[in-house]
N, C-alpha and C. Protein backbone atom coordinates (compact mmCIF):
# COMPACT_ATOMS: atom_id res chain seq x y z
N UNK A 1 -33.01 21.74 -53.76
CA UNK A 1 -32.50 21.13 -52.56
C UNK A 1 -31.94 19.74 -52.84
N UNK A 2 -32.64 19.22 -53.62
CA UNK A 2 -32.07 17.74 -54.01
C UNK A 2 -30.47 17.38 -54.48
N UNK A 3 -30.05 19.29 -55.54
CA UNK A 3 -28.62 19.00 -55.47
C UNK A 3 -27.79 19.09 -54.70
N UNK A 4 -28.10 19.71 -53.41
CA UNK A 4 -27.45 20.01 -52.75
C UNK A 4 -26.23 18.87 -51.92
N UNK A 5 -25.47 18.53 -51.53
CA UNK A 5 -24.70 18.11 -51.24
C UNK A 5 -24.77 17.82 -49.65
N UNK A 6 -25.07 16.42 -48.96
CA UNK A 6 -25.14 16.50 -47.65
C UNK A 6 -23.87 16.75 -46.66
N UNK A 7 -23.85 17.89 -45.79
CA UNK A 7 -22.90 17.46 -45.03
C UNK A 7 -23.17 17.27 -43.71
N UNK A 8 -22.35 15.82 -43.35
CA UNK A 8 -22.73 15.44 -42.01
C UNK A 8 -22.05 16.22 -40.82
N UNK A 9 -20.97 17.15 -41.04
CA UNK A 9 -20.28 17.85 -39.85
C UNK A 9 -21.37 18.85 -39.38
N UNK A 10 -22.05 19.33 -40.35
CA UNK A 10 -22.62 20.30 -40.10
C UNK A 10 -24.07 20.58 -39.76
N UNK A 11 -24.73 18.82 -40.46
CA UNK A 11 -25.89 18.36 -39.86
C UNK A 11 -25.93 18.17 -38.46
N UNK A 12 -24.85 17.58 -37.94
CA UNK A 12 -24.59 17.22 -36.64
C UNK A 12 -24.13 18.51 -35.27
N UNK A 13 -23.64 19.22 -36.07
CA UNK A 13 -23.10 20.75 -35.43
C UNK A 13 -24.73 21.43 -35.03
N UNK A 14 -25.52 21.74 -35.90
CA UNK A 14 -26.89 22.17 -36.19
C UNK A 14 -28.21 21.83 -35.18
N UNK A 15 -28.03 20.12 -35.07
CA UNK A 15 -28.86 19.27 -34.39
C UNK A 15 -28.41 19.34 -33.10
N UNK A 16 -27.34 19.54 -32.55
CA UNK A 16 -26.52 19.43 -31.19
C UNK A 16 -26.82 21.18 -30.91
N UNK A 17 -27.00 21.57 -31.25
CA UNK A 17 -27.62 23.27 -31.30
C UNK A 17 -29.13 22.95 -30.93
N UNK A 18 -29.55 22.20 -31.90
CA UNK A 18 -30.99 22.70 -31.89
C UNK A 18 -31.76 21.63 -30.56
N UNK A 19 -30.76 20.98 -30.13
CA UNK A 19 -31.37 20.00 -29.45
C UNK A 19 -30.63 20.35 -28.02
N UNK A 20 -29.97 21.01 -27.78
CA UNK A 20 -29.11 21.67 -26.99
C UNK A 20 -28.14 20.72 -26.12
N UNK A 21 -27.73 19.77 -27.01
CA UNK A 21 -26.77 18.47 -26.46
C UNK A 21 -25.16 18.76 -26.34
N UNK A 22 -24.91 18.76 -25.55
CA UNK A 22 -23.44 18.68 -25.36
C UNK A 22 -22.90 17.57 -25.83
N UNK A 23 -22.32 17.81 -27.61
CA UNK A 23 -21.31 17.12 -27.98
C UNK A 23 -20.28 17.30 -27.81
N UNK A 24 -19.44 16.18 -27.33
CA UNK A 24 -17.53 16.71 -26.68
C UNK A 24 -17.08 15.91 -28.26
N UNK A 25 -15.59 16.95 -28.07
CA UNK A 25 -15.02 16.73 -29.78
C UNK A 25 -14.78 14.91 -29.51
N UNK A 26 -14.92 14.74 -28.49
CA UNK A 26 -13.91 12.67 -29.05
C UNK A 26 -15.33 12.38 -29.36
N UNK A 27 -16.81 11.85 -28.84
CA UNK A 27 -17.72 11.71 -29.92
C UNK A 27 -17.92 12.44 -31.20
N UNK A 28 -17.82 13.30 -31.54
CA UNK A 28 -18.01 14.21 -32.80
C UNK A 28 -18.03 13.39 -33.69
N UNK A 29 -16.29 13.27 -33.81
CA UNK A 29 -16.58 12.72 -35.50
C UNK A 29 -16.91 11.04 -35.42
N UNK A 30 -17.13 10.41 -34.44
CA UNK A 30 -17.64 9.25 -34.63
C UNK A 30 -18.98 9.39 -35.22
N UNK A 31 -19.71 10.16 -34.39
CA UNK A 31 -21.25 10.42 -35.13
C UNK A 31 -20.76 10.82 -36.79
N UNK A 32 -20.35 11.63 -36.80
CA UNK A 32 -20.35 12.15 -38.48
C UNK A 32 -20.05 11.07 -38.76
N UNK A 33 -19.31 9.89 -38.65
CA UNK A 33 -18.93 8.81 -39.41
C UNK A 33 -19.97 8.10 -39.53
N UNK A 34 -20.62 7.69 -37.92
CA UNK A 34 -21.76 6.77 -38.46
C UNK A 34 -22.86 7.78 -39.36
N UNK A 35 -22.98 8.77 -38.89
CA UNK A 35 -23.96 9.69 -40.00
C UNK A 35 -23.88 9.21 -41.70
N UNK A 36 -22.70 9.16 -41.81
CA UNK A 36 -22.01 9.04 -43.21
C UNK A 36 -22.29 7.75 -43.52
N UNK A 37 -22.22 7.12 -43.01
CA UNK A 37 -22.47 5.48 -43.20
C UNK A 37 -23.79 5.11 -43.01
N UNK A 38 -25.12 5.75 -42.58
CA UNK A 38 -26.47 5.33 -42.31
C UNK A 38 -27.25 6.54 -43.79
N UNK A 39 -26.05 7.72 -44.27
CA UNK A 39 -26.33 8.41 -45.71
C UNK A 39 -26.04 7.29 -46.91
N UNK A 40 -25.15 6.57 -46.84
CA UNK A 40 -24.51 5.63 -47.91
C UNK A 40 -25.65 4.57 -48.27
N UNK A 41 -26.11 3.62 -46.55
CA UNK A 41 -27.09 2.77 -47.01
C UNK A 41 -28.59 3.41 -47.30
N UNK A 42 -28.65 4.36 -46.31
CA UNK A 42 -30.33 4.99 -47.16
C UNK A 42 -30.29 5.16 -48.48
N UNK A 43 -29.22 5.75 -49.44
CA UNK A 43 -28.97 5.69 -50.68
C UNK A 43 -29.33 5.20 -51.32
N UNK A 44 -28.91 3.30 -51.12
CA UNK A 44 -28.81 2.21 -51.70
C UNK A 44 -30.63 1.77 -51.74
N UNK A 45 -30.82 2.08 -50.60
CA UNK A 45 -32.16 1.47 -50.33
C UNK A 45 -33.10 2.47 -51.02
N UNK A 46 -33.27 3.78 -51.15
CA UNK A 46 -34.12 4.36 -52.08
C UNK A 46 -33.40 4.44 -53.58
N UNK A 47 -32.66 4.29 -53.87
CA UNK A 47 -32.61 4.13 -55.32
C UNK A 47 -32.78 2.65 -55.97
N UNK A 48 -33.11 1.30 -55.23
CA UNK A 48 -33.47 0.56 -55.30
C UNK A 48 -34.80 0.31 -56.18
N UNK A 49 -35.31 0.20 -57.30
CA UNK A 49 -36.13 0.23 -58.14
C UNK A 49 -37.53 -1.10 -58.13
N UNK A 50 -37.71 -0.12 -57.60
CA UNK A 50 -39.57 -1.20 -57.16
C UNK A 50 -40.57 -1.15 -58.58
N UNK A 51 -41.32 -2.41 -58.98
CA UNK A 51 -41.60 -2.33 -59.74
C UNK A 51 -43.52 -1.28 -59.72
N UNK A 52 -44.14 -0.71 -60.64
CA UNK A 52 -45.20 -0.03 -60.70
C UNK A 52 -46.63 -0.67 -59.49
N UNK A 53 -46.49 -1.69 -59.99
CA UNK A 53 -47.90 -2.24 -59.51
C UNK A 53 -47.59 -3.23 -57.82
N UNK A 54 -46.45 -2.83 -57.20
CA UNK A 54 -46.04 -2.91 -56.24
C UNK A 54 -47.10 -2.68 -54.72
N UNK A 55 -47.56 -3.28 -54.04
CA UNK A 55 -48.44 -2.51 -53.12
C UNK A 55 -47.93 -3.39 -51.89
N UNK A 56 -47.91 -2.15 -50.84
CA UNK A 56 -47.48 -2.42 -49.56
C UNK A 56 -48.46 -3.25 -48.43
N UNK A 57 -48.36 -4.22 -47.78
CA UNK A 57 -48.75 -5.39 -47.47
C UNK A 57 -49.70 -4.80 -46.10
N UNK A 58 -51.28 -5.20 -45.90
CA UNK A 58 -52.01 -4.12 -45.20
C UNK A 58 -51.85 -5.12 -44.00
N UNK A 59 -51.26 -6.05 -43.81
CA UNK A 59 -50.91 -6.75 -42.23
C UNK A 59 -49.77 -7.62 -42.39
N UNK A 60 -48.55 -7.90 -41.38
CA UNK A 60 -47.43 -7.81 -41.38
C UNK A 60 -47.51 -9.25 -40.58
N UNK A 61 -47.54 -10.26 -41.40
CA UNK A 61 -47.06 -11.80 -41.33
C UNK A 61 -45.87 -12.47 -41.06
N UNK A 62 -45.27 -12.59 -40.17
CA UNK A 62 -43.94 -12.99 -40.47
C UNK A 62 -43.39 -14.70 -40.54
């Protein structure tokens, strides 16, 4: 599954099915676009290389 190749026309075709939403074609491909563009940065952000001994912070200080 990992090679598989994402496509957003068809993720979006699928989900508007399964969710039973009336997508009209002038939103369509805006979603696939932003789809495409929220695939690009998740990308960036998991192939981002954290080092081993890394541990996630058990209360959130800001």
């Amino acid at each position: 599954m990992k090679n598989q190749k994402f496509n957003a026309g068809e993720y979006v075709d699928q989900m508007a099915l399964l969710l039973d939403l009336q997508l009209s074609d002038e939103y369509r491909d805006g979603v696939i676009a932003n789809l495409e563009k929220i695939q690009t940065i998740a990308k960036l952000v998991n192939e981002f290389p954290l080092p081993e001994n890394i541990q996630a912070a058990p209360i959130f200080k800001p």
